[in-house]
N, C-alpha and C. Protein backbone atom coordinates (compact mmCIF):
# COMPACT_ATOMS: atom_id res chain seq x y z
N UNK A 1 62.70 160.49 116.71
CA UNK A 1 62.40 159.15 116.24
C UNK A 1 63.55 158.67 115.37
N UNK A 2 63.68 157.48 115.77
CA UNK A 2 65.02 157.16 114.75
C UNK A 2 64.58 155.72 113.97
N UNK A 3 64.93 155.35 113.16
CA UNK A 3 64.75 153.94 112.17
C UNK A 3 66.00 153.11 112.77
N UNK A 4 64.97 152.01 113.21
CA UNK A 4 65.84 150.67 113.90
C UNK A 4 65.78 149.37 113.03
N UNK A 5 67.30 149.12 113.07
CA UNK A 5 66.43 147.61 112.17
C UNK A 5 65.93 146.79 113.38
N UNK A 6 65.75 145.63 113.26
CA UNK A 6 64.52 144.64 114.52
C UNK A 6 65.39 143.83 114.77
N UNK A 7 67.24 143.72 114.53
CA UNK A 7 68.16 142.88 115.27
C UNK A 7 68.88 143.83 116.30
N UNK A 8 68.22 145.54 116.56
CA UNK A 8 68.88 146.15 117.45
C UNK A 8 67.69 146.54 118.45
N UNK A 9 68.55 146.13 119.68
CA UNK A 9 67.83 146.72 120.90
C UNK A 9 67.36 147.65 121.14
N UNK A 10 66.41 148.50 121.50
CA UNK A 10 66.01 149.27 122.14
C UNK A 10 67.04 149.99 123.48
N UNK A 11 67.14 148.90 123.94
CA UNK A 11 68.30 148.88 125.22
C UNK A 11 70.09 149.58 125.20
N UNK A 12 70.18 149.23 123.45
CA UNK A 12 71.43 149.41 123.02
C UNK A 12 71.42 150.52 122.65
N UNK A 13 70.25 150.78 121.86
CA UNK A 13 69.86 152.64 121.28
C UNK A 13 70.26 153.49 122.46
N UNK A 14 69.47 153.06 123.50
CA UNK A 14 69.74 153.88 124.81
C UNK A 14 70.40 154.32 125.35
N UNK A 15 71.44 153.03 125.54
CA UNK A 15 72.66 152.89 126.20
C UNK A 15 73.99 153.89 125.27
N UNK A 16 73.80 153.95 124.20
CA UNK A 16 75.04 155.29 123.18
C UNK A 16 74.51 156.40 123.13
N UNK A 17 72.93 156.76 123.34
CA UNK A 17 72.12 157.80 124.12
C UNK A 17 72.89 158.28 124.91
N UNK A 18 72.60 157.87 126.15
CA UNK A 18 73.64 157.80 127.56
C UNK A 18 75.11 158.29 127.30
N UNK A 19 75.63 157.61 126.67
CA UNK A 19 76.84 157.48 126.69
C UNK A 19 77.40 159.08 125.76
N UNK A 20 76.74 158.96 124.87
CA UNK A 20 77.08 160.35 124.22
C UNK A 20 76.72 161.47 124.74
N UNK A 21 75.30 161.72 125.03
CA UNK A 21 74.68 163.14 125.73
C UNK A 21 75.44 163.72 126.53
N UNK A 22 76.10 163.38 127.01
CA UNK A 22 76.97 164.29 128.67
C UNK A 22 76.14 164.16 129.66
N UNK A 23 76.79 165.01 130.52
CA UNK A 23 76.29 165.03 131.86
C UNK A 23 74.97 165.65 132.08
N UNK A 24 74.56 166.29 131.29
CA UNK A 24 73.31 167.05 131.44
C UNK A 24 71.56 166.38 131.09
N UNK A 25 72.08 165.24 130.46
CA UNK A 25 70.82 164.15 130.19
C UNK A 25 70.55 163.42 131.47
N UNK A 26 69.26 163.65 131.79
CA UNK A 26 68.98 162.97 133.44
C UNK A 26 68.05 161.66 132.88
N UNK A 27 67.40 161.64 131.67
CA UNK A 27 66.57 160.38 131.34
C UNK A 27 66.15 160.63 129.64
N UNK A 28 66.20 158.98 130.03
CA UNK A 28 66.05 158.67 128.38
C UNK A 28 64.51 157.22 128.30
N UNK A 29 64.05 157.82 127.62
CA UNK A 29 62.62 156.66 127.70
C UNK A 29 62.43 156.54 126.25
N UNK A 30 61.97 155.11 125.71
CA UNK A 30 61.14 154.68 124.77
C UNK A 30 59.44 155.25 124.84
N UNK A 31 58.80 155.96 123.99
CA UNK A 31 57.81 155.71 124.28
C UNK A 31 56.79 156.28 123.36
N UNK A 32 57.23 155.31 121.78
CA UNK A 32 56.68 154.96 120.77
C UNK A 32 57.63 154.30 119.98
N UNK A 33 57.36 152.92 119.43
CA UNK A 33 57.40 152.07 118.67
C UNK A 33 56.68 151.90 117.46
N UNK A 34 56.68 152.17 116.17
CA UNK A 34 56.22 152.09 115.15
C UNK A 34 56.50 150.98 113.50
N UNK A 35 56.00 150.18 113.27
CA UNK A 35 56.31 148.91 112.50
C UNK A 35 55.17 149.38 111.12
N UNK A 36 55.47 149.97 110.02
CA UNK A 36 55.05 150.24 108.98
C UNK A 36 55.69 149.76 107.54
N UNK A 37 54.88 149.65 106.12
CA UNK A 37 55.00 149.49 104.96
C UNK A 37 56.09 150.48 104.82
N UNK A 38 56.16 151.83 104.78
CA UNK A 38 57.34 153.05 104.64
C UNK A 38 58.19 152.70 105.26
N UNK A 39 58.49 151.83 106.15
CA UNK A 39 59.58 151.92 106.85
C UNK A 39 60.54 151.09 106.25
N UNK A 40 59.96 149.90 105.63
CA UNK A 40 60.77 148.49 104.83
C UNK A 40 60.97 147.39 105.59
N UNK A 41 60.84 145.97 105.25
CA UNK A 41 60.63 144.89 106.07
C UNK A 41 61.65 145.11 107.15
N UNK A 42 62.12 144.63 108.04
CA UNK A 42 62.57 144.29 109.05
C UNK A 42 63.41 145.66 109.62
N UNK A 43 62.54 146.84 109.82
CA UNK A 43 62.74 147.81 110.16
C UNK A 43 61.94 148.85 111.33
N UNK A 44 61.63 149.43 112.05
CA UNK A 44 60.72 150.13 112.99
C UNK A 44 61.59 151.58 113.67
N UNK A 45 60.55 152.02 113.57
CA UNK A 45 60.78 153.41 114.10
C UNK A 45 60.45 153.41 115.97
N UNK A 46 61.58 154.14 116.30
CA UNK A 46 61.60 153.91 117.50
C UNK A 46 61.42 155.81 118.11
N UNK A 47 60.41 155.88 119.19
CA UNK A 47 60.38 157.08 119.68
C UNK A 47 61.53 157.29 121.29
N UNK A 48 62.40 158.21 120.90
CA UNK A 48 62.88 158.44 122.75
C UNK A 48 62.58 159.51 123.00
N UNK A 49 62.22 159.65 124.40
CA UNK A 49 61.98 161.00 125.16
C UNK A 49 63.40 161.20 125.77
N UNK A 50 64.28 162.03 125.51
CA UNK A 50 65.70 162.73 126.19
C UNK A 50 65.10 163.77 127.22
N UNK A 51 65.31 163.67 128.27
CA UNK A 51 65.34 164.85 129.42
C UNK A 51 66.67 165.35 130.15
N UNK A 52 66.89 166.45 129.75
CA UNK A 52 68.05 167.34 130.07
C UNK A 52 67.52 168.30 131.24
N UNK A 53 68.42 168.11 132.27
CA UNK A 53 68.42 169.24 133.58
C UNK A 53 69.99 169.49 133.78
N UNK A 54 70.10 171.07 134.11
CA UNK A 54 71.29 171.25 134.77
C UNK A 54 70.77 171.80 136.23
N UNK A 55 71.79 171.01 137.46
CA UNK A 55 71.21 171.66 138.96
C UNK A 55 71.72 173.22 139.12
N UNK A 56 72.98 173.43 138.59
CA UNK A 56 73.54 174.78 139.10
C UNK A 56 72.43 176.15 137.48
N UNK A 57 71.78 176.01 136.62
CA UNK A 57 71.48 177.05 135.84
C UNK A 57 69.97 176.65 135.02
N UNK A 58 69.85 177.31 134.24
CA UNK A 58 68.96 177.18 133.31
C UNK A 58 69.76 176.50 131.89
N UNK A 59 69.39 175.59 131.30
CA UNK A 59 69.74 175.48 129.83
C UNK A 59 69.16 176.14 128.98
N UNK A 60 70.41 176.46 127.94
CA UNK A 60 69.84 176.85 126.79
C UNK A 60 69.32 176.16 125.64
N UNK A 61 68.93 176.78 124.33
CA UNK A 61 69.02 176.07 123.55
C UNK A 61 69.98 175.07 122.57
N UNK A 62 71.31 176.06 122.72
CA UNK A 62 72.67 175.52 122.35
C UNK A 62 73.22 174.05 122.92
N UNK A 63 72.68 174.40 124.19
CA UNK A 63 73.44 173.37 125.24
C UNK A 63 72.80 172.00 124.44
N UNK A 64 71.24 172.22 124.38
CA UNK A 64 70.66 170.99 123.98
C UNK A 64 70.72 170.51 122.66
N UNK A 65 71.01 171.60 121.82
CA UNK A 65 71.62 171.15 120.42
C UNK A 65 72.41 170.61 120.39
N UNK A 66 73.56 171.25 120.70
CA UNK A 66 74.97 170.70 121.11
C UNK A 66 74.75 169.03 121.31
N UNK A 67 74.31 168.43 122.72
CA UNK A 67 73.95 167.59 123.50
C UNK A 67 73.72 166.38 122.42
N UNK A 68 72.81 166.61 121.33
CA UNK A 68 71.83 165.83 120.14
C UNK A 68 72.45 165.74 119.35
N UNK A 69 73.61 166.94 118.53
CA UNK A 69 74.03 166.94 117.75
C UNK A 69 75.10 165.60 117.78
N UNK A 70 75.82 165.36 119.14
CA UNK A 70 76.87 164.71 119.94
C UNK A 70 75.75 163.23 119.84
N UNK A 71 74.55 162.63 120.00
CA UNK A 71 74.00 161.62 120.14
C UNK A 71 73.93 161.07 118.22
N UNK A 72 73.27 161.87 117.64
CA UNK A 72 72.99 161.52 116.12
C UNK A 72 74.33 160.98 115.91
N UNK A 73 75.45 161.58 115.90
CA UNK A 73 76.67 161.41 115.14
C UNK A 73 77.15 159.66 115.79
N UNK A 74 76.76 159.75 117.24
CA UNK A 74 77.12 158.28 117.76
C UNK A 74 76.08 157.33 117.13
N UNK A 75 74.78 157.59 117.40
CA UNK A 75 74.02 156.69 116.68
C UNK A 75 74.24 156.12 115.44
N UNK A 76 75.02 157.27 114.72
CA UNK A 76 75.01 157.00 113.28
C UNK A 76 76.85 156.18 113.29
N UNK A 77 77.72 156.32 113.62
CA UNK A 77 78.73 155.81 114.20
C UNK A 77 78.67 154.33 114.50
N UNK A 78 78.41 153.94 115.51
CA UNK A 78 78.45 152.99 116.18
C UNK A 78 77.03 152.22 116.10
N UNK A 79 75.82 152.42 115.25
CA UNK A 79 74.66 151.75 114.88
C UNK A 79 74.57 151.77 113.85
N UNK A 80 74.98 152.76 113.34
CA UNK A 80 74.27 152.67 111.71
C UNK A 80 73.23 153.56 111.82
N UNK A 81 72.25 153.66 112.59
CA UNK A 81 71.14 154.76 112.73
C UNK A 81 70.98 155.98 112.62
N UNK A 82 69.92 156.30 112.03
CA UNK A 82 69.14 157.75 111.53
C UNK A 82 67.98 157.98 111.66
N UNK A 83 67.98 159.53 111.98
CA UNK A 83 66.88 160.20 112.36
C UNK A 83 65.67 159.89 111.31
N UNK A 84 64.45 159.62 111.39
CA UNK A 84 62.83 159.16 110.60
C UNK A 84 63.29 160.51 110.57
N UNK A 85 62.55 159.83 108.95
CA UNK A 85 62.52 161.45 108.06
C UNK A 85 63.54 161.91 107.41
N UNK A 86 64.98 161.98 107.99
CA UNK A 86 66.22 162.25 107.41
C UNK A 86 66.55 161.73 106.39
């Protein structure tokens, strides 16, 4: 879950999702939206589901750390955005 302010897309979150994860992210979905007092006016928490497959192996856990570690740093980069809770 990450804290969005309400002048950024959903679409745009996604799209540096994409763009950062590598090759091993096969889908990225919204699918929770949250608008609360904790959060601060013109702010919402946004849920994504990341799905990682590799065709040739099994992933590990590294791979997918790795993968997230590489998305936060863009989010936070190029949005301004951070992980709820952080």
């Amino acid at each position: 879950s990450l804290v969005v302010p309400d002048g950024v897309a959903a679409a745009a979150v996604a799209e540096v999702i994409r763009q950062a994860a590598g090759t091993l992210l096969e889908m990225v979905r919204v699918i929770a939206e949250f608008r609360g007092a904790a959060l601060g006016e013109g702010r919402r928490s946004v849920t994504f589901r990341l799905t990682y497959r590799a065709p040739d192996r099994t992933l590990r856990d590294a791979d997918v750390d790795a993968s997230e570690t590489q998305v936060l740093s863009a989010l936070e980069r190029e949005l301004g955005l951070s992980r709820r809770g952080a």
